[in-house]
C-alpha atoms as a PDB file:
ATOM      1  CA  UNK A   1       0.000   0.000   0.000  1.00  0.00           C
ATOM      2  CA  UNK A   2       2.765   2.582   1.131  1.00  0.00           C
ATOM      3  CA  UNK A   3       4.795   1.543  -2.740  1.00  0.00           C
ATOM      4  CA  UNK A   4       1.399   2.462  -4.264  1.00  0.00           C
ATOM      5  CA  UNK A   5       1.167   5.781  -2.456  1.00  0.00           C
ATOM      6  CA  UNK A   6       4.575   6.770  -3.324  1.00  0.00           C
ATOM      7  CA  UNK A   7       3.765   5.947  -7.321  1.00  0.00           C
ATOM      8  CA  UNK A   8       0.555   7.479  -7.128  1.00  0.00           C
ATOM      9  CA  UNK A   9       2.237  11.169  -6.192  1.00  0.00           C
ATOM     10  CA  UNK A  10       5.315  10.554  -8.281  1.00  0.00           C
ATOM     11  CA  UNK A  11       2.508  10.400 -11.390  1.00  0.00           C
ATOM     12  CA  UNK A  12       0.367  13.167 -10.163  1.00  0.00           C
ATOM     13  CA  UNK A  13       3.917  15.206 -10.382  1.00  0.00           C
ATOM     14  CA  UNK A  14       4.736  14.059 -13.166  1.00  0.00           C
ATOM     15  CA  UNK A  15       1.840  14.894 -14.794  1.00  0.00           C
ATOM     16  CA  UNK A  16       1.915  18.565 -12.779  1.00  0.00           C
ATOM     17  CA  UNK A  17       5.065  19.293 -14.375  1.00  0.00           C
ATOM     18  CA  UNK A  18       4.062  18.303 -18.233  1.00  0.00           C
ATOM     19  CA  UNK A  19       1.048  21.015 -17.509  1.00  0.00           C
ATOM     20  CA  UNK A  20       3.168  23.418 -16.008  1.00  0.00           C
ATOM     21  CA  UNK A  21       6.429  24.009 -17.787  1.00  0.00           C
ATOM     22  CA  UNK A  22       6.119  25.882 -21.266  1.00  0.00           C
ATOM     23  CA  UNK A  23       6.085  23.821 -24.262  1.00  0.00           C
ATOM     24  CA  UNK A  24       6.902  26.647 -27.350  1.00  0.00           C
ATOM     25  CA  UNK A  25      10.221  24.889 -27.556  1.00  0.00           C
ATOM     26  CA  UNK A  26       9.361  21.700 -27.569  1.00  0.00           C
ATOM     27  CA  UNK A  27       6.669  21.898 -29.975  1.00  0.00           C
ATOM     28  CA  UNK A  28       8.879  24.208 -32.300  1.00  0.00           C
ATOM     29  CA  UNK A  29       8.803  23.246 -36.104  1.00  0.00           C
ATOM     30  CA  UNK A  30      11.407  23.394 -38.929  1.00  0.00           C
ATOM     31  CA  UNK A  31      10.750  24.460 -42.261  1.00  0.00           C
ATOM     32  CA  UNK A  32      12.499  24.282 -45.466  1.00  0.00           C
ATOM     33  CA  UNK A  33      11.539  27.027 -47.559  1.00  0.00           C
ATOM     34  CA  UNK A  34      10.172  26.517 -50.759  1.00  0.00           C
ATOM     35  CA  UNK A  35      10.282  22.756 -49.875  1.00  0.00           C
ATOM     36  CA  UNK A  36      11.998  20.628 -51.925  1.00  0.00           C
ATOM     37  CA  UNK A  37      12.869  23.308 -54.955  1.00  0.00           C
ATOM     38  CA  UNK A  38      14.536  25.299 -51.879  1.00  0.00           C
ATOM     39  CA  UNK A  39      14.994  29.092 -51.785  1.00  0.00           C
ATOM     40  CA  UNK A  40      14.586  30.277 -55.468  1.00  0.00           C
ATOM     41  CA  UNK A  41      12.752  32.374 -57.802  1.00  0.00           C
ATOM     42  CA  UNK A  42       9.169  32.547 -57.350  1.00  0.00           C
ATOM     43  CA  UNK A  43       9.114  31.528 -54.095  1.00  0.00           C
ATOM     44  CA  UNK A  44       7.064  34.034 -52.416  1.00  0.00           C
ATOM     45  CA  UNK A  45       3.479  33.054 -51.189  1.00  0.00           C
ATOM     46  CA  UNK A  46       5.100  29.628 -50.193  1.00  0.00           C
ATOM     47  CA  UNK A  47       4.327  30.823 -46.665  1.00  0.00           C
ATOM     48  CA  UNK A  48       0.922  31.442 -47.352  1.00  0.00           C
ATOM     49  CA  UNK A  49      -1.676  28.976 -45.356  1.00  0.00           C
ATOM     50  CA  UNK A  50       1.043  27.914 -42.485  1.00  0.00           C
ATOM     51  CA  UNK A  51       0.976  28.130 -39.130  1.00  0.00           C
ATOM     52  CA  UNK A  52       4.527  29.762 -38.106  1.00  0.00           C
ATOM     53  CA  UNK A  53       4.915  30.537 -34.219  1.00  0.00           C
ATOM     54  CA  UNK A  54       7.683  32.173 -32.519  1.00  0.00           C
ATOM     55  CA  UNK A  55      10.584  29.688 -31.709  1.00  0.00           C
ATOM     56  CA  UNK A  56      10.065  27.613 -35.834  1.00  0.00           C
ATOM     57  CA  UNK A  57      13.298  27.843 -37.652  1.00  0.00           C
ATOM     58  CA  UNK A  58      13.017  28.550 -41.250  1.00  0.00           C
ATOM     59  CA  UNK A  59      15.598  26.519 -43.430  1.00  0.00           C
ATOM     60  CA  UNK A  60      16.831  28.506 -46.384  1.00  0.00           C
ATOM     61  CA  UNK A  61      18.074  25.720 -49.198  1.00  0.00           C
ATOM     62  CA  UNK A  62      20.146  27.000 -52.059  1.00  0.00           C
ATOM     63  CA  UNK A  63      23.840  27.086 -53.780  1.00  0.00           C
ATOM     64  CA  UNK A  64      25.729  29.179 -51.730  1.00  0.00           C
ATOM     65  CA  UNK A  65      27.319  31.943 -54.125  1.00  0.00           C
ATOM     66  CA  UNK A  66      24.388  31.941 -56.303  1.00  0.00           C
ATOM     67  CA  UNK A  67      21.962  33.489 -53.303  1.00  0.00           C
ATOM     68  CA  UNK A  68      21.869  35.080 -50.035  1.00  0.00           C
ATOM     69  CA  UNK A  69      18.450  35.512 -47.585  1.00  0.00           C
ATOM     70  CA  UNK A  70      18.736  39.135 -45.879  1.00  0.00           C
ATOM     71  CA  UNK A  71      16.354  39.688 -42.713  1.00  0.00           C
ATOM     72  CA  UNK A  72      14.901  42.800 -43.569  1.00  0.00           C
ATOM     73  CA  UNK A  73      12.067  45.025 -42.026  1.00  0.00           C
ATOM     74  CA  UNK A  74       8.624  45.656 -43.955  1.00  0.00           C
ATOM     75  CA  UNK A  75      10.178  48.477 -45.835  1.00  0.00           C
ATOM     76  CA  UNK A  76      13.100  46.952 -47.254  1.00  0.00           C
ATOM     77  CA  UNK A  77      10.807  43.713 -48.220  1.00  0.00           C
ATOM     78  CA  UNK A  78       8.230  45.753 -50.375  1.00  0.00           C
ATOM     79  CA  UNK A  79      10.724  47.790 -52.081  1.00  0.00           C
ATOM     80  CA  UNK A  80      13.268  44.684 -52.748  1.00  0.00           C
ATOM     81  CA  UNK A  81      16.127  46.986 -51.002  1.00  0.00           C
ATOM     82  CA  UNK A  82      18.915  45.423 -48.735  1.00  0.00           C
ATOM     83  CA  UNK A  83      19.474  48.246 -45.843  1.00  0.00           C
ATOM     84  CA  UNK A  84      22.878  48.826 -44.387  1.00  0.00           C
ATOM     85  CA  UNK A  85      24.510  47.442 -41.690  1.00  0.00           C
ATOM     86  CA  UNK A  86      21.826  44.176 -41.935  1.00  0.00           C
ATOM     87  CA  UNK A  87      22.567  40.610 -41.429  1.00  0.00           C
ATOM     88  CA  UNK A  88      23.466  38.694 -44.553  1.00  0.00           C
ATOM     89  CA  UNK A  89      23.223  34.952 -44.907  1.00  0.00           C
ATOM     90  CA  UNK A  90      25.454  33.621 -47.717  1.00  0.00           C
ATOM     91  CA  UNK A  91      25.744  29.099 -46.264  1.00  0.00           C
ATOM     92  CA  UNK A  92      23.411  27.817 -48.674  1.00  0.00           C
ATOM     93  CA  UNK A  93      21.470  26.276 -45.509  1.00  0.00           C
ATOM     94  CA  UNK A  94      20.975  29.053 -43.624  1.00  0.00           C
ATOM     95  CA  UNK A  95      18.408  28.201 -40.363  1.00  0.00           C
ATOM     96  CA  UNK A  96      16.862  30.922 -39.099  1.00  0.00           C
ATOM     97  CA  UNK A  97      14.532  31.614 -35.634  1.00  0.00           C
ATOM     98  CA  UNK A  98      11.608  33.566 -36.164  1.00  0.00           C
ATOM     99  CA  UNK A  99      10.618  35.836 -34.056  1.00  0.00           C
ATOM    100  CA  UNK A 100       6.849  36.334 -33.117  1.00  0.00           C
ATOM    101  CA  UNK A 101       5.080  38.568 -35.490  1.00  0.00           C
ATOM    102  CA  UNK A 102       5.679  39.740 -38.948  1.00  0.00           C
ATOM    103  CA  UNK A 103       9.395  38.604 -40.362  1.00  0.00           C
ATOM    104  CA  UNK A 104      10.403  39.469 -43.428  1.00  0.00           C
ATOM    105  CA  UNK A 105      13.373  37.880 -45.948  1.00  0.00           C
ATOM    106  CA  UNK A 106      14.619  38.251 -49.461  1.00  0.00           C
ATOM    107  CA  UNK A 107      17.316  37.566 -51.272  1.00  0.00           C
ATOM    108  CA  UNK A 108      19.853  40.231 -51.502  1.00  0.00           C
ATOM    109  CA  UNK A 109      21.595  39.864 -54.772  1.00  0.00           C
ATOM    110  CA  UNK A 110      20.037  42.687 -57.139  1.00  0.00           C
ATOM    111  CA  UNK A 111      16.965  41.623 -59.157  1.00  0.00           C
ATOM    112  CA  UNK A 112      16.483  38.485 -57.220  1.00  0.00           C
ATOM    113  CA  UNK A 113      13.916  39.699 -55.133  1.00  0.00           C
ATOM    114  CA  UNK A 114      11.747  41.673 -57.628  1.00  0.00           C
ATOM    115  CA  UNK A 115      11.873  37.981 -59.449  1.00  0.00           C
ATOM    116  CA  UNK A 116      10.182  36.504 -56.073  1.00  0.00           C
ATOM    117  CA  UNK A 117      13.095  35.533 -54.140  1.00  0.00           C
ATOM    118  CA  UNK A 118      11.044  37.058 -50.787  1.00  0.00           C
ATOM    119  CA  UNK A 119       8.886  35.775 -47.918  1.00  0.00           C
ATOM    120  CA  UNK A 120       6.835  37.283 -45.195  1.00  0.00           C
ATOM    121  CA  UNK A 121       6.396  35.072 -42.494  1.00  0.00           C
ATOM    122  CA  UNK A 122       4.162  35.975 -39.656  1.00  0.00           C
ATOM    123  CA  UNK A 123       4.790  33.596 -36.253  1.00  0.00           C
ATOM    124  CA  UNK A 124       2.262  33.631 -33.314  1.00  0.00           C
END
């Protein structure tokens, strides 16, 4: 009886704990942008209809040298512009955090993003 007592409250902790500590990083997803054709032209609206939340890491796919993915604000996405002094990604599997809210990516070599090479992600 006293053996059963003891495994009863080591459960009902067990189970207090699983409710109680945050899950966001467990749960966390990874996605490869643009899925298997990787980060390209024509890419944008890939995002469109998923579920991002803060804490996901977006997987950029592509020959390093032939793109980059710059984190940009809304500005800079809508007018295709790379601002100064901004964070370039040049791997070719560049894994990024999102933040929550809007964030915003294209690719930094001229023309490529008026060709589609851009995302807006928003994470809950």
């Amino acid at each position: 009886m006293m053996y059963e007592k003891k495994w009863n409250s080591i459960f009902v902790g067990i189970v207090l704990l699983s409710v109680l500590l945050p899950s966001n990083f467990a749960l966390a997803a990874t996605y490869t942008v643009g899925d298997a054709s990787g980060w390209k032209f024509n890419v944008a609206g890939w995002e469109n209809g998923k579920n991002f939340k803060a804490g996901d890491t977006l997987v950029f796919k592509y020959k390093s040298g032939a793109h980059t993915v710059v984190v940009v604000d809304k500005s800079s996405y809508d007018s295709c512009s790379v601002p100064t002094n901004t964070k370039t990604y040049t791997s070719g599997n560049d894994q990024i955090t999102l933040a929550e809210g809007p964030n915003y990516f294209i690719c930094g070599i001229p023309g490529h993003c008026g060709l589609g090479m851009k995302i807006a992600a928003n994470a809950a």
